[in-house]
Every structure is written in structure tokens, then in C-alpha cells.
PDB file of N, CA and C in Angstrom:
ATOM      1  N   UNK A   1     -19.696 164.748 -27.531  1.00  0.00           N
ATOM      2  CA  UNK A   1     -19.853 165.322 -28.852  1.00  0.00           C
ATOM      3  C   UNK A   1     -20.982 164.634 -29.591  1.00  0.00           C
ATOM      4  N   UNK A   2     -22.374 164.475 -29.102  1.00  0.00           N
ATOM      5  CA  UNK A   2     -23.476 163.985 -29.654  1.00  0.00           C
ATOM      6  C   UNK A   2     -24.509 165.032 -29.543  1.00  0.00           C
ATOM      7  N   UNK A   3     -24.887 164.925 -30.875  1.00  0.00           N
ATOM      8  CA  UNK A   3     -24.941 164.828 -31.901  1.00  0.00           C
ATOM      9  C   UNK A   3     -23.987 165.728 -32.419  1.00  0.00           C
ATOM     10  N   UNK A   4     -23.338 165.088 -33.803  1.00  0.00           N
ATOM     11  CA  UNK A   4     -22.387 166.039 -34.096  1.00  0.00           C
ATOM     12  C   UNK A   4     -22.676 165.947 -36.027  1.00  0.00           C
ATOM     13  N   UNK A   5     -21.997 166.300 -36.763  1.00  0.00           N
ATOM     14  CA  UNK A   5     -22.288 165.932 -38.006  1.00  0.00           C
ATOM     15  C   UNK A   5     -23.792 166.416 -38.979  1.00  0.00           C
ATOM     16  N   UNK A   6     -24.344 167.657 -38.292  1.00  0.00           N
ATOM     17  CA  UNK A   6     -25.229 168.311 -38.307  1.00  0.00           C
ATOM     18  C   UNK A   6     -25.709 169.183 -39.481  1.00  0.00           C
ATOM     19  N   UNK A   7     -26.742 169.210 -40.273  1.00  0.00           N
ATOM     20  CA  UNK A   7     -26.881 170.270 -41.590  1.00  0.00           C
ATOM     21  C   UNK A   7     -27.652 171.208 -41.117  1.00  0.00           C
ATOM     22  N   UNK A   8     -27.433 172.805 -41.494  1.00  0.00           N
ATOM     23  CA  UNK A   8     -28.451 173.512 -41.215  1.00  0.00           C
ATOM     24  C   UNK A   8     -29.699 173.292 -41.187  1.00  0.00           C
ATOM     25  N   UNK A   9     -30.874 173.480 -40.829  1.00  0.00           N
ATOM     26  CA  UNK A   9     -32.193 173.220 -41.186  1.00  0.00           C
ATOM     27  C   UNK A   9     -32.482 171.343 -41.153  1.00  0.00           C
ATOM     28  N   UNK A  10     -31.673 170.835 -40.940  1.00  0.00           N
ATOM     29  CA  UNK A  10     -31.765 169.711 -40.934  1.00  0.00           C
ATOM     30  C   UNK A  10     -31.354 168.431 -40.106  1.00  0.00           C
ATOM     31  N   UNK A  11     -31.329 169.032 -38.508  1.00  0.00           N
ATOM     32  CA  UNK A  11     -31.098 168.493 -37.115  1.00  0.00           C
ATOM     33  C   UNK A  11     -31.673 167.350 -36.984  1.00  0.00           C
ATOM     34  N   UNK A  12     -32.656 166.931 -36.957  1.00  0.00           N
ATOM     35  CA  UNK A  12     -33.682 166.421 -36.342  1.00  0.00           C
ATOM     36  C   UNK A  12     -33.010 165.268 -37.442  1.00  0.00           C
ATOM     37  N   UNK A  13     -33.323 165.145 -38.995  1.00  0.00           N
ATOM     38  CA  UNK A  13     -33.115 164.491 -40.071  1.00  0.00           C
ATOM     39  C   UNK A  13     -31.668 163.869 -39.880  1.00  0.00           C
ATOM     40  N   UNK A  14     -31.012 164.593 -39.986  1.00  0.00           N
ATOM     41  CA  UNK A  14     -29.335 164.178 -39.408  1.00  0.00           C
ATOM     42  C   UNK A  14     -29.213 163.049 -38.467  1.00  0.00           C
ATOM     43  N   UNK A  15     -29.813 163.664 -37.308  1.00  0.00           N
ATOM     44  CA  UNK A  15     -29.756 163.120 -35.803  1.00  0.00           C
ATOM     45  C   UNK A  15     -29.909 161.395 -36.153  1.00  0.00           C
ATOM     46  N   UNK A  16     -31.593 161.820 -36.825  1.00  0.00           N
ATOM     47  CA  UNK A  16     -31.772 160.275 -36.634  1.00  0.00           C
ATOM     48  C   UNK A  16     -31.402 159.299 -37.812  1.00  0.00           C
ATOM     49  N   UNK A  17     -30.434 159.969 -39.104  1.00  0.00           N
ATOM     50  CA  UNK A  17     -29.900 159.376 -40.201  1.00  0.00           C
ATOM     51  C   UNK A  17     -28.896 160.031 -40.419  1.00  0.00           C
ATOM     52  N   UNK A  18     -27.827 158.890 -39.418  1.00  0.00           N
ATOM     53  CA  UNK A  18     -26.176 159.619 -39.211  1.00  0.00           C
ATOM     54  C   UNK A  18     -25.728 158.904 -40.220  1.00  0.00           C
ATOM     55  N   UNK A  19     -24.847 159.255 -40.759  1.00  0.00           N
ATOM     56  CA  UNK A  19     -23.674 158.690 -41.662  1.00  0.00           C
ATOM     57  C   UNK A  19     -23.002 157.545 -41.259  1.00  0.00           C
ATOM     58  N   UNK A  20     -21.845 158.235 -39.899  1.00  0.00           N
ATOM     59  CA  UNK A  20     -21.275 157.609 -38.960  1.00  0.00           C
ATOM     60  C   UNK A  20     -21.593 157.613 -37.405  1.00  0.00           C
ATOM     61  N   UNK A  21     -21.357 156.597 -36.480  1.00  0.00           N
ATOM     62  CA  UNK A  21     -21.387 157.672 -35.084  1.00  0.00           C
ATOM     63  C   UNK A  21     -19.842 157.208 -34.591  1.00  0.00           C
ATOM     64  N   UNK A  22     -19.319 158.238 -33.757  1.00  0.00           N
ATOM     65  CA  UNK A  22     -17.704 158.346 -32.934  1.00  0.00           C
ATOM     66  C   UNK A  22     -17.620 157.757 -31.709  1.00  0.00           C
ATOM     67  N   UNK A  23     -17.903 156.889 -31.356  1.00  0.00           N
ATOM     68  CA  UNK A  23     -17.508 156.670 -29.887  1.00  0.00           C
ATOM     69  C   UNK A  23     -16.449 157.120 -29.122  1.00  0.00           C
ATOM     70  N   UNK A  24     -15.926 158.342 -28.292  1.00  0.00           N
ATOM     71  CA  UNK A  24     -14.906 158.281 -28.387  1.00  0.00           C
ATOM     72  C   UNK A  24     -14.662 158.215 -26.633  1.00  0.00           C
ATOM     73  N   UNK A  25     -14.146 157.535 -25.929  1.00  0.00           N
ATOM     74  CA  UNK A  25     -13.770 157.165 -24.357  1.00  0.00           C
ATOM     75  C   UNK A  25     -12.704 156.247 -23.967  1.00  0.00           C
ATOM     76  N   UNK A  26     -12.059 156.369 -22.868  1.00  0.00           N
ATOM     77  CA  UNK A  26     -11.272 155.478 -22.197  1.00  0.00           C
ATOM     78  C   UNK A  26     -11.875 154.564 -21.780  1.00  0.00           C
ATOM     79  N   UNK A  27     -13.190 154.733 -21.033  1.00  0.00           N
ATOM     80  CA  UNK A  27     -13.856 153.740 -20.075  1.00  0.00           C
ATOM     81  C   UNK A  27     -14.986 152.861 -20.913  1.00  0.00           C
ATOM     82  N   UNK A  28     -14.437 151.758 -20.449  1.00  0.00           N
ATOM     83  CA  UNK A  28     -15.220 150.390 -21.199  1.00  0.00           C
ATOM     84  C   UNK A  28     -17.174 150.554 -20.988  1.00  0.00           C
ATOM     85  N   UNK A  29     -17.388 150.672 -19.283  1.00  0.00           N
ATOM     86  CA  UNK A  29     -18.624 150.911 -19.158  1.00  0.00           C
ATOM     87  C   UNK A  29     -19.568 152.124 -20.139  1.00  0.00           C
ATOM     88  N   UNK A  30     -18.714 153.075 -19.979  1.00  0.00           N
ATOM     89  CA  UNK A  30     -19.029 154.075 -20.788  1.00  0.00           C
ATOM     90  C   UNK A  30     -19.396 153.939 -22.801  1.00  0.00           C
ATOM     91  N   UNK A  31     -18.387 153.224 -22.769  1.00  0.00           N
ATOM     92  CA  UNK A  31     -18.659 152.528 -24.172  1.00  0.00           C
ATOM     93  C   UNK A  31     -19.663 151.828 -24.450  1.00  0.00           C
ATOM     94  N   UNK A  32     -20.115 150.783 -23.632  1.00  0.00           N
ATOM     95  CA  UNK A  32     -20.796 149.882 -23.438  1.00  0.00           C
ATOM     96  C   UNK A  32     -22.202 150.569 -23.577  1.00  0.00           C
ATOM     97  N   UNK A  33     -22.502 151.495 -22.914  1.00  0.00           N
ATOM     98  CA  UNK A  33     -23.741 152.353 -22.633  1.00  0.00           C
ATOM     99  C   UNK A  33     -23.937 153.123 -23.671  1.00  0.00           C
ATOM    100  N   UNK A  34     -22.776 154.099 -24.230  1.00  0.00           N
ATOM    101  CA  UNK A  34     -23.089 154.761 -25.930  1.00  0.00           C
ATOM    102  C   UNK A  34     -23.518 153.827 -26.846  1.00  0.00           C
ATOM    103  N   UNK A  35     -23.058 152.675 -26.725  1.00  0.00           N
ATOM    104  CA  UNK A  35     -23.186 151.898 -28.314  1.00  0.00           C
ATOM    105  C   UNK A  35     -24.644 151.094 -27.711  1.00  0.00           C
ATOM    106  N   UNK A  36     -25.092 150.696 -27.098  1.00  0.00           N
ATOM    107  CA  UNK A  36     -26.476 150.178 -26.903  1.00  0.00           C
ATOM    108  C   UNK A  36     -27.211 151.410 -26.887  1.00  0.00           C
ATOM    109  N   UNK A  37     -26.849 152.896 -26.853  1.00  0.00           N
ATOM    110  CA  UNK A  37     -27.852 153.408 -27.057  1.00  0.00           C
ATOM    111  C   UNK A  37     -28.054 153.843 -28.747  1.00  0.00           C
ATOM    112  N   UNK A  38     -26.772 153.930 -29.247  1.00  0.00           N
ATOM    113  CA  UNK A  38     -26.870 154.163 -30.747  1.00  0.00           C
ATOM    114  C   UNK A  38     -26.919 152.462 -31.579  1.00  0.00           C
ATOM    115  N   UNK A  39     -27.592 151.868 -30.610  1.00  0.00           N
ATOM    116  CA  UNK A  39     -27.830 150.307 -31.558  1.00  0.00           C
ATOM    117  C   UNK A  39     -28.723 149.746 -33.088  1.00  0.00           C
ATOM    118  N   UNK A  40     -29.680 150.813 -32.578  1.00  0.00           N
ATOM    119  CA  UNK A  40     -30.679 150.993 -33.631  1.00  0.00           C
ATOM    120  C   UNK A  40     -30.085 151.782 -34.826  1.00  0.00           C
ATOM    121  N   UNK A  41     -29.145 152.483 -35.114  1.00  0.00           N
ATOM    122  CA  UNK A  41     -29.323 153.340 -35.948  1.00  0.00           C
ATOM    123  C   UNK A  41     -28.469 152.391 -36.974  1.00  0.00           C
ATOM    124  N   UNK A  42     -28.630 152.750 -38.421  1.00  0.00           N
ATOM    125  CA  UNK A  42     -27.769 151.860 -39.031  1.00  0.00           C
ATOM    126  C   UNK A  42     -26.758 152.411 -39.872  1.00  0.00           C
ATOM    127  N   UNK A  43     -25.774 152.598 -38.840  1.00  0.00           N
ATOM    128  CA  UNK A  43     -24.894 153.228 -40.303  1.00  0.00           C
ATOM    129  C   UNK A  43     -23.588 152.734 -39.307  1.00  0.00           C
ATOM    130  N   UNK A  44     -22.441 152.901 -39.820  1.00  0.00           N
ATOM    131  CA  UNK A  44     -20.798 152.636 -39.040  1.00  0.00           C
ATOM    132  C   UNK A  44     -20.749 153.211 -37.559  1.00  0.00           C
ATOM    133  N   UNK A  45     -20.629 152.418 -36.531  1.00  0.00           N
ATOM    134  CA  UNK A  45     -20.110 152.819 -35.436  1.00  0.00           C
ATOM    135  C   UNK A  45     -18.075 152.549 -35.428  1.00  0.00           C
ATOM    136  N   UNK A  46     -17.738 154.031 -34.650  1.00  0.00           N
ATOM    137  CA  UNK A  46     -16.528 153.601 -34.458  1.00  0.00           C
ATOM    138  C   UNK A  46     -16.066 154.066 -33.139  1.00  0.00           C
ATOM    139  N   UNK A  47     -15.107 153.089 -32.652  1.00  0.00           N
ATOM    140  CA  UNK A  47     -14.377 153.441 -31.429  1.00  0.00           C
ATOM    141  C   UNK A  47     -13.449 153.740 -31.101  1.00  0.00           C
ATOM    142  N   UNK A  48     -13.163 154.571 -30.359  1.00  0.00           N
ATOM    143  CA  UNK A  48     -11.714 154.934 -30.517  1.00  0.00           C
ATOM    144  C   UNK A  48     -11.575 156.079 -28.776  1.00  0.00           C
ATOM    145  N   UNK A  49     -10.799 156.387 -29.059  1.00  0.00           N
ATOM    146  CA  UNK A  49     -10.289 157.065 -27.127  1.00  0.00           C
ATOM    147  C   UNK A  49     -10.817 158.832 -27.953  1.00  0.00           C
ATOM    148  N   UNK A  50     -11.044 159.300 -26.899  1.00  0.00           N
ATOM    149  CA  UNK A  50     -11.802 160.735 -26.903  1.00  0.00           C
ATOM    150  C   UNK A  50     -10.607 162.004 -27.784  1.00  0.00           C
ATOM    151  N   UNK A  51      -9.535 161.643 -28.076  1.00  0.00           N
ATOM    152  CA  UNK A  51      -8.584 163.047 -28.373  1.00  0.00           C
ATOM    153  C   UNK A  51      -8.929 161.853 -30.228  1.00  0.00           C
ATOM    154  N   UNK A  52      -8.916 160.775 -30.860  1.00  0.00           N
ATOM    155  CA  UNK A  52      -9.219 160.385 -31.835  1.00  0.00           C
ATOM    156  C   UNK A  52      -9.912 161.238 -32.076  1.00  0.00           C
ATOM    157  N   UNK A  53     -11.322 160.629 -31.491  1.00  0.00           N
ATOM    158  CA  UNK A  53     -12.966 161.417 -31.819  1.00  0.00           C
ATOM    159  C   UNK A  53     -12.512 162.437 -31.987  1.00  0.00           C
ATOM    160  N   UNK A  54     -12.036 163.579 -31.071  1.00  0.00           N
ATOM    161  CA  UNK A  54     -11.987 164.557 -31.759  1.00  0.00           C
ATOM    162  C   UNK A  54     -11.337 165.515 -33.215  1.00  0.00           C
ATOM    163  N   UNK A  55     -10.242 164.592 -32.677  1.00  0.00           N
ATOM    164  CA  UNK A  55      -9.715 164.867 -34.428  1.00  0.00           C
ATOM    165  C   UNK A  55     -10.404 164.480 -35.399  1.00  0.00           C
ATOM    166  N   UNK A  56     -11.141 163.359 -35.130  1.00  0.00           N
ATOM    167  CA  UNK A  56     -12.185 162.557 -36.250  1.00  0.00           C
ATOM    168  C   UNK A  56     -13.258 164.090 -36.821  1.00  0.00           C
ATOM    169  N   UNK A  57     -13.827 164.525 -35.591  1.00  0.00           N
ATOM    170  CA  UNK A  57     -14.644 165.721 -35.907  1.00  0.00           C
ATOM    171  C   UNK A  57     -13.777 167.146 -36.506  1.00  0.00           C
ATOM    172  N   UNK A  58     -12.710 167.596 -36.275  1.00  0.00           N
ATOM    173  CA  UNK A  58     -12.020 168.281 -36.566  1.00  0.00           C
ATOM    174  C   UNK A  58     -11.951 168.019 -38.266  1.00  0.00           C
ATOM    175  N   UNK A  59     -11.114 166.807 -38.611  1.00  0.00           N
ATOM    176  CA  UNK A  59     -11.284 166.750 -39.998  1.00  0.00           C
ATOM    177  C   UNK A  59     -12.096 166.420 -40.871  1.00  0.00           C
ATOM    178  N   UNK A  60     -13.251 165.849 -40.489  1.00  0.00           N
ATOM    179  CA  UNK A  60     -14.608 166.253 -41.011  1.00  0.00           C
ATOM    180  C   UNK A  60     -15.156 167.618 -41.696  1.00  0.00           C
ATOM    181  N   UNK A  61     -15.025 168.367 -39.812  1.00  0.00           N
ATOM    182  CA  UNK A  61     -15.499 169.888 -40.445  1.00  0.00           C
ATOM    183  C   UNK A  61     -14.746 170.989 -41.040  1.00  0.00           C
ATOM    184  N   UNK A  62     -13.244 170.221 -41.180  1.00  0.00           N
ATOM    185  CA  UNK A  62     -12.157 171.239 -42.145  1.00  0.00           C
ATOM    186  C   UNK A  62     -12.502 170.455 -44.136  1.00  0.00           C
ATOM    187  N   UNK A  63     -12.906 169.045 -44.103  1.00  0.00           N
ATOM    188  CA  UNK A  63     -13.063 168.802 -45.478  1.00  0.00           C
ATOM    189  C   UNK A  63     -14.767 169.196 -45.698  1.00  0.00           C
ATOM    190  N   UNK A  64     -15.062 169.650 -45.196  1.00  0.00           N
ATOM    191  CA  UNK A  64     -16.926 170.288 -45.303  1.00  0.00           C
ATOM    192  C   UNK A  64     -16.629 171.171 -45.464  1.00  0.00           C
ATOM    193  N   UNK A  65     -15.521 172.394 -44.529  1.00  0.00           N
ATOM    194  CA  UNK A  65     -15.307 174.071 -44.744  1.00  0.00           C
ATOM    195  C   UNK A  65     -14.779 173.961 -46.531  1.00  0.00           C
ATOM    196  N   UNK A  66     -13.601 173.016 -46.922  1.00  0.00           N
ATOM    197  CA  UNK A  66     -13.022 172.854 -47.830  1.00  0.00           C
ATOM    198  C   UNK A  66     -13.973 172.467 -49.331  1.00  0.00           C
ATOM    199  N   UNK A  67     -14.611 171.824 -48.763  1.00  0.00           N
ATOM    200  CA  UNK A  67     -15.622 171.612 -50.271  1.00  0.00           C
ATOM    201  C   UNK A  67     -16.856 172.219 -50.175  1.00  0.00           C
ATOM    202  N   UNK A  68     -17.148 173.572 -48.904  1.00  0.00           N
ATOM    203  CA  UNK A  68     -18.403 174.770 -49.854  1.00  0.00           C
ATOM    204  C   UNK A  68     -17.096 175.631 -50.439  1.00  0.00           C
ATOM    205  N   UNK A  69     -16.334 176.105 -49.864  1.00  0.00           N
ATOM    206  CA  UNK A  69     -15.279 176.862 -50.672  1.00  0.00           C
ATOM    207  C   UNK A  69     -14.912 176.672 -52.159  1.00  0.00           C
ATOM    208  N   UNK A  70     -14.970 175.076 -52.642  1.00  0.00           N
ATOM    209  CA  UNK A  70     -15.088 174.936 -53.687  1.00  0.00           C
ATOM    210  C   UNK A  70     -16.703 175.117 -54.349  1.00  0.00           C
ATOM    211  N   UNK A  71     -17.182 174.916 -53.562  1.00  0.00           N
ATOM    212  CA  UNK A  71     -18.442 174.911 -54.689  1.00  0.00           C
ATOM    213  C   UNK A  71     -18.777 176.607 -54.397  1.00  0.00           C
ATOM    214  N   UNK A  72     -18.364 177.257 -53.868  1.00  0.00           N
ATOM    215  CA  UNK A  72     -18.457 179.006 -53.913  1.00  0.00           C
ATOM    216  C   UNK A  72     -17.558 179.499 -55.379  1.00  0.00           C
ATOM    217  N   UNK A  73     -16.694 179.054 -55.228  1.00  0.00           N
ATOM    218  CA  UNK A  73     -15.838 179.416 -56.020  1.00  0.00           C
ATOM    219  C   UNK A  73     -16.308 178.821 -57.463  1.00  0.00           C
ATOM    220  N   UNK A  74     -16.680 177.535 -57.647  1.00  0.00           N
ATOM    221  CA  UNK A  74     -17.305 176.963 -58.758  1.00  0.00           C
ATOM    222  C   UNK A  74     -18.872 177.963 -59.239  1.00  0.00           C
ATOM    223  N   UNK A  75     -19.337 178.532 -57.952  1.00  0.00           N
ATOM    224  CA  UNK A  75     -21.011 179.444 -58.405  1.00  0.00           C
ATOM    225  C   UNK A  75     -20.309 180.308 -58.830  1.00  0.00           C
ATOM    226  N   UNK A  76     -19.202 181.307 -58.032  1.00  0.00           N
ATOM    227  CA  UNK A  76     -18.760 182.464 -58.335  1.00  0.00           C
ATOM    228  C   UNK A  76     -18.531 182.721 -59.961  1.00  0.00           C
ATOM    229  N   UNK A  77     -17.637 181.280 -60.447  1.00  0.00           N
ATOM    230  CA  UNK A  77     -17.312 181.290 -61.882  1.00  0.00           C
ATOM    231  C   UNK A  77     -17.993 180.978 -62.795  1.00  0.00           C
ATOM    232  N   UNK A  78     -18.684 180.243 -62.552  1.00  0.00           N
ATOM    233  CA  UNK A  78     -20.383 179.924 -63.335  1.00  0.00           C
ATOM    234  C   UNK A  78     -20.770 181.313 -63.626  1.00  0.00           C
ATOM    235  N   UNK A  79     -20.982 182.388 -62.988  1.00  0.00           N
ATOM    236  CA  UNK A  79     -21.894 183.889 -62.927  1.00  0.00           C
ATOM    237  C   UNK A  79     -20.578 184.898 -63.178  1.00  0.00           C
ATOM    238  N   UNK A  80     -19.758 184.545 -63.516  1.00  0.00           N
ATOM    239  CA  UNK A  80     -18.505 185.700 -64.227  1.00  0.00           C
ATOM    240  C   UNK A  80     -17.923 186.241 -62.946  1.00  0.00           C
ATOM    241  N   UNK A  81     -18.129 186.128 -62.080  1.00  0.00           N
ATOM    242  CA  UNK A  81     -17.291 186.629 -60.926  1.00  0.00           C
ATOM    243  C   UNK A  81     -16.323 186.003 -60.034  1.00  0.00           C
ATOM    244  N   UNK A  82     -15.802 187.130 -59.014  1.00  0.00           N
ATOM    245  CA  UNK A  82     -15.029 186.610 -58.583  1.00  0.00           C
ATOM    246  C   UNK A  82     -15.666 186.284 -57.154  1.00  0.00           C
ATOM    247  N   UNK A  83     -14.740 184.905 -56.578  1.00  0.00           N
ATOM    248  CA  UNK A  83     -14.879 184.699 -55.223  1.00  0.00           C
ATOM    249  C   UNK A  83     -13.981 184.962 -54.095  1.00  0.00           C
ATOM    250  N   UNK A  84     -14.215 184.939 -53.180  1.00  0.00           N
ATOM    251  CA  UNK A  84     -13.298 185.586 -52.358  1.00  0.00           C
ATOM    252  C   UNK A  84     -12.427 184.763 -51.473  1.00  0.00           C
TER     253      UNK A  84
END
């Protein structure tokens, strides 16, 4: 699941100025090899076994679905209408 955490139009930017990165594996070697390759970047590495990570990404992209919904609903009412 790399790269993950992605903005439209804005891949490349993302990629190389992550927020967080997920490590997520059973195998130590394997770990070992993700995190020396994401060494340079500077933001939170975390580790954790692969069904974590994924929930990690799961509730990420349900509180991202959850707050444009609010800010739709916040334009909608700003401009007298309704949102859906």
C-alpha cells in the first residue's frame, strides 16, 4: 500500500511530503528494507502487522470521505441550498 495518502492533482507533492508512512508486515527483513527506504523522508513512521495498516488506511479514508461531506454541506448552506 505505497504510496497511499494521495491528493488529486497532487501525487508527486504527497509522495515526497507524507504526513505519515504505515509499515505494515509480519517479516522483520521486510521491515528492515521499507524503513531504510522511507529513511529520508521526515515525518512519523509506524509499524505495525499488515491487517493494522490496513485498517490504519481504511480510517483515514472514511474521516477524509467524512470531512468533504461536511465541507459540501457547509458550501451547500453558505449558497441557500440544499446538499445531498
Amino acid at each position: 500500500m505505497s504510496p497511499e495518502f494521495l491528493s488529486e492533482g497532487m501525487a508527486i507533492k504527497d509522495f515526497l511530503n507524507p504526513d505519515r508512512i504505515i509499515i505494515g508486515t509480519y517479516d522483520k527483513k521486510a521491515e528492515s528494507i521499507m524503513t531504510e527506504i522511507y529513511n529520508d523522508f521526515n515525518c512519523p513512521v509506524f509499524k505495525t502487522n499488515p491487517g493494522t495498516a490496513e485498517m490504519i488506511k481504511y480510517a483515514s479514508n472514511i474521516f477524509l470521505a467524512t470531512k468533504i461531506s461536511y465541507q459540501c454541506t457547509a458550501m451547500a448552506q453558505r449558497r441557500g441550498t440544499t446538499s445531498i
